[in-house]
PDB file of N, CA and C in Angstrom:
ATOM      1  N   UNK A   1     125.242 171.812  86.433  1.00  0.00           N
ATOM      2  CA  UNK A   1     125.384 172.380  85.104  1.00  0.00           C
ATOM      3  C   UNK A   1     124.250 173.383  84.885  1.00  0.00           C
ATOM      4  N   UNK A   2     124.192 174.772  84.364  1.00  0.00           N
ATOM      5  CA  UNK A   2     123.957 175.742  84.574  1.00  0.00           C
ATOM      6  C   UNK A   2     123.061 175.456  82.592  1.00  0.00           C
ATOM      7  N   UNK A   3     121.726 176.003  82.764  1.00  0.00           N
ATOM      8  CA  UNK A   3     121.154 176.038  81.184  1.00  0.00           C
ATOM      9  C   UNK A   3     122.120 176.302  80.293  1.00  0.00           C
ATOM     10  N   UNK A   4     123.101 177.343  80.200  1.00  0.00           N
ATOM     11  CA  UNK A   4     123.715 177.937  79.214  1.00  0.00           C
ATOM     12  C   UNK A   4     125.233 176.666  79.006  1.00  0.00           C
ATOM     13  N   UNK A   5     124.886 176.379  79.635  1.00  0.00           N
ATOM     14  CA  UNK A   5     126.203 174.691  79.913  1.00  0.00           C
ATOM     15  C   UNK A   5     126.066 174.178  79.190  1.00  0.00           C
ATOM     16  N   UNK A   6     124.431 173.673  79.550  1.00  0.00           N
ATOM     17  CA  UNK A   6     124.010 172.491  78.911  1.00  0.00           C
ATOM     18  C   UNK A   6     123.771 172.752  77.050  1.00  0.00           C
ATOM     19  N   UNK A   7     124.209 173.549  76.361  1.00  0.00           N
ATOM     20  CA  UNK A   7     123.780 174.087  75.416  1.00  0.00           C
ATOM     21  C   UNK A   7     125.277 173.486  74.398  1.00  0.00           C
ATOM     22  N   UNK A   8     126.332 173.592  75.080  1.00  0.00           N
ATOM     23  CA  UNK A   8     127.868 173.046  74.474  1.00  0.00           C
ATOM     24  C   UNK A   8     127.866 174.009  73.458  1.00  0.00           C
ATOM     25  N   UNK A   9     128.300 174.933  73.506  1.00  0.00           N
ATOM     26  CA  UNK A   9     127.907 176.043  72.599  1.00  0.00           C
ATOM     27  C   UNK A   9     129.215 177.414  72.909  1.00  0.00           C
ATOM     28  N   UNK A  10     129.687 177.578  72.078  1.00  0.00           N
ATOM     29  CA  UNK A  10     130.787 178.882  71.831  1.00  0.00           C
ATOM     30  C   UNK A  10     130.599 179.951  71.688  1.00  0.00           C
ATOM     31  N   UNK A  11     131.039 181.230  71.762  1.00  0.00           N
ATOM     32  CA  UNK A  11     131.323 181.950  70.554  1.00  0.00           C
ATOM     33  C   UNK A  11     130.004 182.919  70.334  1.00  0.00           C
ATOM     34  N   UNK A  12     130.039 183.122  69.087  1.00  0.00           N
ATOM     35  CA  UNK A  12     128.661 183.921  68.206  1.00  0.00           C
ATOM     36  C   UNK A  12     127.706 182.807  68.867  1.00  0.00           C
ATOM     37  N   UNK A  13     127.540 181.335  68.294  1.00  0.00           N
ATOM     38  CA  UNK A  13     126.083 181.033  68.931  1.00  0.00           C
ATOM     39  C   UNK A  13     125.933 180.918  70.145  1.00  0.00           C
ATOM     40  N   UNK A  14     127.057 181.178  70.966  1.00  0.00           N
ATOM     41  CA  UNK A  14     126.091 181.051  72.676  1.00  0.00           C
ATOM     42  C   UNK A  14     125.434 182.722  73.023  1.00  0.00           C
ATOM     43  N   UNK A  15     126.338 183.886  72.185  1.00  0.00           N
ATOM     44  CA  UNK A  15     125.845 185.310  71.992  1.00  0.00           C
ATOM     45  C   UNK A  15     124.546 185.195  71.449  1.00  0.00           C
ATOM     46  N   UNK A  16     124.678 184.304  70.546  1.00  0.00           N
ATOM     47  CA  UNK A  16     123.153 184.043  70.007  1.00  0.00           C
ATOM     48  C   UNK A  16     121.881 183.981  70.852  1.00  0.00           C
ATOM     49  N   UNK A  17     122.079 182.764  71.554  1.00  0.00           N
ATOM     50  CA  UNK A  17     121.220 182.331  72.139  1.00  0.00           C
ATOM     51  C   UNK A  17     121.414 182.743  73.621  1.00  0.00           C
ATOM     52  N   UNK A  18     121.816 183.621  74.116  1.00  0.00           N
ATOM     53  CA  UNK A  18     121.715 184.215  74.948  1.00  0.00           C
ATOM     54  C   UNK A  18     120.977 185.733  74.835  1.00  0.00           C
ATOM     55  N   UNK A  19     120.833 186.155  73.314  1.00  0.00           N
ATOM     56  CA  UNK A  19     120.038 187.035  72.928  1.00  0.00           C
ATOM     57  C   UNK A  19     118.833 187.167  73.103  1.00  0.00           C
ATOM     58  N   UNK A  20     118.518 185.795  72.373  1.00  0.00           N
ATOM     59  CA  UNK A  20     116.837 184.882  72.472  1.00  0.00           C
ATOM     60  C   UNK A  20     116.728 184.413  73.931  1.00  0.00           C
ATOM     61  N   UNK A  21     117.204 184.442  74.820  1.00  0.00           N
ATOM     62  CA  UNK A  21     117.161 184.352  76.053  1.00  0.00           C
ATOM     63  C   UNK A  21     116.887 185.420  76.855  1.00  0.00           C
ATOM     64  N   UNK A  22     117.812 187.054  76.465  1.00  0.00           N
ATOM     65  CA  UNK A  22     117.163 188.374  77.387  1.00  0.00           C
ATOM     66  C   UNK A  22     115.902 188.680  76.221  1.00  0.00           C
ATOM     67  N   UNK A  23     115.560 187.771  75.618  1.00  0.00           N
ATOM     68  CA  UNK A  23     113.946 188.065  75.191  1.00  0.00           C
ATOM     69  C   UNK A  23     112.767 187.763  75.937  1.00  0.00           C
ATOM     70  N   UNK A  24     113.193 186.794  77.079  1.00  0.00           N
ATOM     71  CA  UNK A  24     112.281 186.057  77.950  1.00  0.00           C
ATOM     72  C   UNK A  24     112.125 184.781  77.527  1.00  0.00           C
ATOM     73  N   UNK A  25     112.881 184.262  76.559  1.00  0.00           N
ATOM     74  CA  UNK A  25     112.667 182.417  75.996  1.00  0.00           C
ATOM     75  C   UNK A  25     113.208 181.865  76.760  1.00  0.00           C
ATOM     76  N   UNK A  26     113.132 180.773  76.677  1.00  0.00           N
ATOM     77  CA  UNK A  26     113.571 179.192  77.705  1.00  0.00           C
ATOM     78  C   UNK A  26     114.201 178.957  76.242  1.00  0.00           C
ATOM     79  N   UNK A  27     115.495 178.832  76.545  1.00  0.00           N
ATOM     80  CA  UNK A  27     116.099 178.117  75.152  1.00  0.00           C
ATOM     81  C   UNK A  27     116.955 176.727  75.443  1.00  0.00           C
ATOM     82  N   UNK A  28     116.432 175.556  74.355  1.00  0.00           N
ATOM     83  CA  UNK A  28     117.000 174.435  74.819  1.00  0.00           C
ATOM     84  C   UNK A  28     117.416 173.803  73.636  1.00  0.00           C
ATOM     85  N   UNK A  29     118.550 173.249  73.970  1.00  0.00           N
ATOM     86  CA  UNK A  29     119.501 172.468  72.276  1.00  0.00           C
ATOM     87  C   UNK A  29     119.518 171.179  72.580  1.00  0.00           C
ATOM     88  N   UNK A  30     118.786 170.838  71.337  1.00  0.00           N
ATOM     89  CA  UNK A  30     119.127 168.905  71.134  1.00  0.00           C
ATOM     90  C   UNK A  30     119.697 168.262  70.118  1.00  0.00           C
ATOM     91  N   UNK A  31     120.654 167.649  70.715  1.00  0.00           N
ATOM     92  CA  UNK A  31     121.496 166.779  69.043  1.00  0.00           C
ATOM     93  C   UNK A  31     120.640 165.225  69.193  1.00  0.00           C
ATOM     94  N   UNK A  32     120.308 165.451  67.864  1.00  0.00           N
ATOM     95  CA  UNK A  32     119.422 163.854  67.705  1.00  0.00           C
ATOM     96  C   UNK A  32     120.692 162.945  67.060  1.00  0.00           C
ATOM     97  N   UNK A  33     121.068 162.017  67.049  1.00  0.00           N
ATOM     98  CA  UNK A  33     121.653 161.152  66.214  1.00  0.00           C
ATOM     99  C   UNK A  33     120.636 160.337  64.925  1.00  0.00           C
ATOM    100  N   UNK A  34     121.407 160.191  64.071  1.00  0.00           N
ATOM    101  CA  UNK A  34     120.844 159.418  63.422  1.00  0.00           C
ATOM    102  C   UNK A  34     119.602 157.773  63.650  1.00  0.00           C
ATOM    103  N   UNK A  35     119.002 157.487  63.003  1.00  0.00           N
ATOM    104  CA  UNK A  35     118.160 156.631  63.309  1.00  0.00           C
ATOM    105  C   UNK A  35     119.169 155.383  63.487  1.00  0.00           C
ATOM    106  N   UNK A  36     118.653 153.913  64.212  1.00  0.00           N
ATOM    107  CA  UNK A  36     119.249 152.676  64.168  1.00  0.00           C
ATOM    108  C   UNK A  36     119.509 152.265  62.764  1.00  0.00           C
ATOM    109  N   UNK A  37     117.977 152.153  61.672  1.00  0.00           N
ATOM    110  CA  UNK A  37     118.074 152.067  60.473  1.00  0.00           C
ATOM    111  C   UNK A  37     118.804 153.509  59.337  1.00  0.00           C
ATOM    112  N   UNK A  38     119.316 154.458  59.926  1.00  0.00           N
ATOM    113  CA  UNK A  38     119.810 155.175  59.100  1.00  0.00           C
ATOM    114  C   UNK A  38     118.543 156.059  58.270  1.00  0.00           C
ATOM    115  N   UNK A  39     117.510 156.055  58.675  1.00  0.00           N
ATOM    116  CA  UNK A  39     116.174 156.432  57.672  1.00  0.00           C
ATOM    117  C   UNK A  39     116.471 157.991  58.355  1.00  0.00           C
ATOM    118  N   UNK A  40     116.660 158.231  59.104  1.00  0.00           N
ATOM    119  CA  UNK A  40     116.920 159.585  59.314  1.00  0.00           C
ATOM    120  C   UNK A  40     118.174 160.197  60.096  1.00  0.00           C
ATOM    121  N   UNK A  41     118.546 161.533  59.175  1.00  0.00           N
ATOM    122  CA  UNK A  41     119.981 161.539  59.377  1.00  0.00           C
ATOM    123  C   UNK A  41     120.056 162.180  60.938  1.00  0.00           C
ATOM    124  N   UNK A  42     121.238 162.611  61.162  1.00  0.00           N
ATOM    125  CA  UNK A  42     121.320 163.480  62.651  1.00  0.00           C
ATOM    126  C   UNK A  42     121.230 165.058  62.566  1.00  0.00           C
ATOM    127  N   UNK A  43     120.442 165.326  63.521  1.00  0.00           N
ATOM    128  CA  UNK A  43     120.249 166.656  63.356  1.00  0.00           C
ATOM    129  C   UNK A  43     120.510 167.833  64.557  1.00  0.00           C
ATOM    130  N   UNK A  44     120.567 169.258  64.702  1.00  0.00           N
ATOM    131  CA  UNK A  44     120.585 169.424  66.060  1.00  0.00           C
ATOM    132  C   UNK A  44     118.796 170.118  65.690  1.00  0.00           C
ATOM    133  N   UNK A  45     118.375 170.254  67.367  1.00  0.00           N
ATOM    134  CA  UNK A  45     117.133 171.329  66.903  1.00  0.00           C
ATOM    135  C   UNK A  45     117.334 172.116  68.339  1.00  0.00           C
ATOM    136  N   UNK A  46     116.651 173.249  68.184  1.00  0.00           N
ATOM    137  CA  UNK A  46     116.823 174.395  69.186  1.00  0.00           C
ATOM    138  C   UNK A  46     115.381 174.924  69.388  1.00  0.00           C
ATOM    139  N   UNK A  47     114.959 174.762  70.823  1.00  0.00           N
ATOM    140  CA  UNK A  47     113.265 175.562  70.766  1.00  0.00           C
ATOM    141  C   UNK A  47     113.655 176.688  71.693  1.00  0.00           C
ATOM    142  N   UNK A  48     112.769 177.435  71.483  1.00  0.00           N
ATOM    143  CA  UNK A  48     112.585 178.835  72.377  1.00  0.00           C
ATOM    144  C   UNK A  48     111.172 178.754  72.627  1.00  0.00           C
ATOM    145  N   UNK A  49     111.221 178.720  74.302  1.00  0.00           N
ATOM    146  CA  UNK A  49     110.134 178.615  74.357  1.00  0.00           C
ATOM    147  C   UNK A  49     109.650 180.128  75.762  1.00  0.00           C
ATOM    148  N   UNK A  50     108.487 180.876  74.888  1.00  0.00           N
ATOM    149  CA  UNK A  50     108.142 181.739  75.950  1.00  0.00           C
ATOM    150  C   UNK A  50     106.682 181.272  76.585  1.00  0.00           C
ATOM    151  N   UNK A  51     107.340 181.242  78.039  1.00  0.00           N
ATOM    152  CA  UNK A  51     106.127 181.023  79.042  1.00  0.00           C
ATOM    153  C   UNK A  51     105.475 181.824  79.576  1.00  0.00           C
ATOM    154  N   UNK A  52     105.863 183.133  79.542  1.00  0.00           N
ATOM    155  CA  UNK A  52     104.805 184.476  79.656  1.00  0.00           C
ATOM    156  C   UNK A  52     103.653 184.291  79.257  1.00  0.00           C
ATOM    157  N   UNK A  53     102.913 183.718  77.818  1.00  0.00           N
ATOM    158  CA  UNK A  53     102.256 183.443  77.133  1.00  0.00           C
ATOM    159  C   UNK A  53     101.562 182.307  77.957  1.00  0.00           C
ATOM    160  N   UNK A  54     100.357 182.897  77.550  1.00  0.00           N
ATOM    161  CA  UNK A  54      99.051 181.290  78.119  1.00  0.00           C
ATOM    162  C   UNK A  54      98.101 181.220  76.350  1.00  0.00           C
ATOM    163  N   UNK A  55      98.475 179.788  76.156  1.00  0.00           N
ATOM    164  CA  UNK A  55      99.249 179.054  76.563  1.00  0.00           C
ATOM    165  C   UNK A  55     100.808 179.313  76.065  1.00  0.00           C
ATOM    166  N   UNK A  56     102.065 178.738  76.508  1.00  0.00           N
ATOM    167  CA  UNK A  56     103.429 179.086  76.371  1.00  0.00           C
ATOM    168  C   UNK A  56     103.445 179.082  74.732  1.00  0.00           C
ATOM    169  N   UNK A  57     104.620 179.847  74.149  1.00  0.00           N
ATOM    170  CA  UNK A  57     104.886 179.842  72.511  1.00  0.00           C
ATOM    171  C   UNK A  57     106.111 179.600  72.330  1.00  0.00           C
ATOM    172  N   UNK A  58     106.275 178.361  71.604  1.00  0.00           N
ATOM    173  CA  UNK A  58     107.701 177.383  71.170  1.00  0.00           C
ATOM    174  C   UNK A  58     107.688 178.156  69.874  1.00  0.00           C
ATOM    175  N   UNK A  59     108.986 178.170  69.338  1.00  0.00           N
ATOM    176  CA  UNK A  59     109.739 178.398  68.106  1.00  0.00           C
ATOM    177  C   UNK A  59     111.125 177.378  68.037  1.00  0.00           C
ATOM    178  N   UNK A  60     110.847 176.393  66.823  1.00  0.00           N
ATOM    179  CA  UNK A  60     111.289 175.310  66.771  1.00  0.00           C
ATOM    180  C   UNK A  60     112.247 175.306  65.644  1.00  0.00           C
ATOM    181  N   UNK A  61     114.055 175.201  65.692  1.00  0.00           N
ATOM    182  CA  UNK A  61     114.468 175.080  64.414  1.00  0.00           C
ATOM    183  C   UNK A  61     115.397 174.546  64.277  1.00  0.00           C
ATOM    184  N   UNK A  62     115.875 173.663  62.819  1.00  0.00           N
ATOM    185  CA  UNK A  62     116.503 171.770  62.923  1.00  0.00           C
ATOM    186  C   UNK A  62     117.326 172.442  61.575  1.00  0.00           C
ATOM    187  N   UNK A  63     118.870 171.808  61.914  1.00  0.00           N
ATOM    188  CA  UNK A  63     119.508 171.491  61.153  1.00  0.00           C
ATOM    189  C   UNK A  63     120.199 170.626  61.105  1.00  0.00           C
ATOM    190  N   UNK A  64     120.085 169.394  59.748  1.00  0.00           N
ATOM    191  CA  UNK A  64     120.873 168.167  59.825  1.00  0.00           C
ATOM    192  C   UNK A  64     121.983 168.335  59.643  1.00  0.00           C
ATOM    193  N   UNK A  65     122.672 167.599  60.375  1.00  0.00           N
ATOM    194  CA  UNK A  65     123.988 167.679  60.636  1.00  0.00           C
ATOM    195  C   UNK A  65     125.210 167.392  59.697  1.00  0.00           C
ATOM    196  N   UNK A  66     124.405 166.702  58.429  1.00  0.00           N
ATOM    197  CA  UNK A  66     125.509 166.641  57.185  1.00  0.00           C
ATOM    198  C   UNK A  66     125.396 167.848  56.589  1.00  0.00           C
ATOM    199  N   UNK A  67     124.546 168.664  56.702  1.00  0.00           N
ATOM    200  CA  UNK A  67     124.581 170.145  55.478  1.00  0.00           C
ATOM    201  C   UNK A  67     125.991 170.729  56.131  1.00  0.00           C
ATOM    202  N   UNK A  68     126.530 171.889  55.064  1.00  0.00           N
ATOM    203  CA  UNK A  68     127.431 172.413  54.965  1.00  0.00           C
ATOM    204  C   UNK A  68     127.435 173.342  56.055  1.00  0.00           C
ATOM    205  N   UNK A  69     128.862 173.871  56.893  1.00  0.00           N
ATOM    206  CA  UNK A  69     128.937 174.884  58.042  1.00  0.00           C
ATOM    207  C   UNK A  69     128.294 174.560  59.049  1.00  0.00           C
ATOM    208  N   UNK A  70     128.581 175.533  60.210  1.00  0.00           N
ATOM    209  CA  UNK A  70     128.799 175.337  61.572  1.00  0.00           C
ATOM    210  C   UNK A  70     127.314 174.798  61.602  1.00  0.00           C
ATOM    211  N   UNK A  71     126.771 173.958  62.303  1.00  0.00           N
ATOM    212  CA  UNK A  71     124.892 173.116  62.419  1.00  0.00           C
ATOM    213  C   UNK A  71     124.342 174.100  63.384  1.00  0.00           C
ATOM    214  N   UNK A  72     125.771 173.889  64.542  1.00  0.00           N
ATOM    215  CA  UNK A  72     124.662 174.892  65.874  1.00  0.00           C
ATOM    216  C   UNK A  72     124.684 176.295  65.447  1.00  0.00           C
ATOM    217  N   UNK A  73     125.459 177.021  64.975  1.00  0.00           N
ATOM    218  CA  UNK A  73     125.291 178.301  64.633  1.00  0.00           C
ATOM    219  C   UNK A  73     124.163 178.676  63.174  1.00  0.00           C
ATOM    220  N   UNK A  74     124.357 177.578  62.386  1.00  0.00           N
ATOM    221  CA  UNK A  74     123.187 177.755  61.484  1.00  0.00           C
ATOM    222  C   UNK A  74     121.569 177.394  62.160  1.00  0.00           C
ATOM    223  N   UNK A  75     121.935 176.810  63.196  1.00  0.00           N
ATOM    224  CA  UNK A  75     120.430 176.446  63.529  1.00  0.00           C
ATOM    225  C   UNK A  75     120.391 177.882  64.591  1.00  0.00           C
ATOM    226  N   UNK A  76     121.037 178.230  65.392  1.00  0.00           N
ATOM    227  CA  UNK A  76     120.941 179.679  66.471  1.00  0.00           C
ATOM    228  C   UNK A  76     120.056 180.207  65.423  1.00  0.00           C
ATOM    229  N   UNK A  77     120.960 180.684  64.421  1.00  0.00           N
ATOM    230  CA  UNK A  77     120.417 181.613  63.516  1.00  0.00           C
ATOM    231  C   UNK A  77     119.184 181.475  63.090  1.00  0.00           C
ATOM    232  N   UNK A  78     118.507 180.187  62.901  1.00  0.00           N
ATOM    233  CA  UNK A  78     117.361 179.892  62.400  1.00  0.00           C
ATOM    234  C   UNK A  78     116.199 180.182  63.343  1.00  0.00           C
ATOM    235  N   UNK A  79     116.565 179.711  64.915  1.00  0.00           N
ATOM    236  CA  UNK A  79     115.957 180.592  65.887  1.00  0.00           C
ATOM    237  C   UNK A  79     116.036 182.233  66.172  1.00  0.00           C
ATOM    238  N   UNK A  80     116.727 182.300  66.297  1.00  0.00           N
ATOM    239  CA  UNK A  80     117.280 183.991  66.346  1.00  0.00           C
ATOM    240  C   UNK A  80     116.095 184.771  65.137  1.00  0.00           C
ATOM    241  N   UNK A  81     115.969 184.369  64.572  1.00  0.00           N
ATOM    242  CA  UNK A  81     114.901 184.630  63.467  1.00  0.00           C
ATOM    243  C   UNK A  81     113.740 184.420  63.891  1.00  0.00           C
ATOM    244  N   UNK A  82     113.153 183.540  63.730  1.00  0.00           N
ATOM    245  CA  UNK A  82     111.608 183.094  64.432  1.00  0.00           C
ATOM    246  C   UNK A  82     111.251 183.860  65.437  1.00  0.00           C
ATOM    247  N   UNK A  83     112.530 184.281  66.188  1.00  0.00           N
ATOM    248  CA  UNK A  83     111.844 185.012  67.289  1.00  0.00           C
ATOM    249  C   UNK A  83     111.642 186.807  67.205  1.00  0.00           C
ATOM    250  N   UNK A  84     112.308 186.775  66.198  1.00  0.00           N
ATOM    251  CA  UNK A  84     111.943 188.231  65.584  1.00  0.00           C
ATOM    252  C   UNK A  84     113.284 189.254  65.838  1.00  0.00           C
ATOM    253  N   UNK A  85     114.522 188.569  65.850  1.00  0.00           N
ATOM    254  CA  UNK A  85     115.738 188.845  65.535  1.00  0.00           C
ATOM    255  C   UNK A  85     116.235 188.770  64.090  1.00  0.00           C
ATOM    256  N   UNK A  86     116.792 190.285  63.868  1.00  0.00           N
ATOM    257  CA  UNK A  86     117.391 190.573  62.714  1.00  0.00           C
ATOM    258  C   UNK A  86     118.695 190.885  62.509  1.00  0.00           C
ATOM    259  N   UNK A  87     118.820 189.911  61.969  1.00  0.00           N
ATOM    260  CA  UNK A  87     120.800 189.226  61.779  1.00  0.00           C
ATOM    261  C   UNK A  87     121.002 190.079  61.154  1.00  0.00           C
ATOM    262  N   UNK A  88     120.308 190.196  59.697  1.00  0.00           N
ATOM    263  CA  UNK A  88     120.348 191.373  58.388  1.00  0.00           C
ATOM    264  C   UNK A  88     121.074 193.212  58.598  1.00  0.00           C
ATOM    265  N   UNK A  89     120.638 193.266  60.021  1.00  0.00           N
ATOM    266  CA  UNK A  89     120.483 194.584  60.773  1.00  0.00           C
ATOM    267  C   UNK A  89     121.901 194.698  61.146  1.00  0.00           C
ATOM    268  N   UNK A  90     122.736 195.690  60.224  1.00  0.00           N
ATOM    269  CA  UNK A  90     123.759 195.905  61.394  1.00  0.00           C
ATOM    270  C   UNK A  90     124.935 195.189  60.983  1.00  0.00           C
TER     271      UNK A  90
END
């Protein structure tokens, strides 16, 4: 399974994050589930991480999975940003 595999990802957000990727990031997607006790809900989070940099620079961004609309594409977007991508543009 190939990074961009492992991401389970469609569409606009795999364009996404394949953006933040010809930036030079290491981009990696995690779906957390909820806690055993329910104290915290499920979320996905997405880091970009550039290793060019000494030391390397993560950009870290979480969306729980009950808010409204697509999670992984609202969270792309939330990276796609941090890294100094402008959605706004265009």
């Amino acid at each position: 399974m190939t990074r961009e595999e492992s991401w389970e990802v469609t569409g606009t957000t795999r364009a996404l994050l394949k953006q933040i990727t010809s930036l030079g990031y290491t981009v990696s997607v995690h779906r957390i589930p909820s806690s055993l006790l329910g104290r915290v809900g499920a979320f996905v989070e997405m880091h970009a991480v550039d290793v060019r940099s000494d030391p390397p620079v993560q950009q870290v961004a979480r969306v729980g999975v009950g808010e409204d609309g697509d999670t992984d594409y609202r969270c792309a977007c939330l990276l796609a940003e941090a890294v100094g991508i402008d959605l706004m543009d265009g």
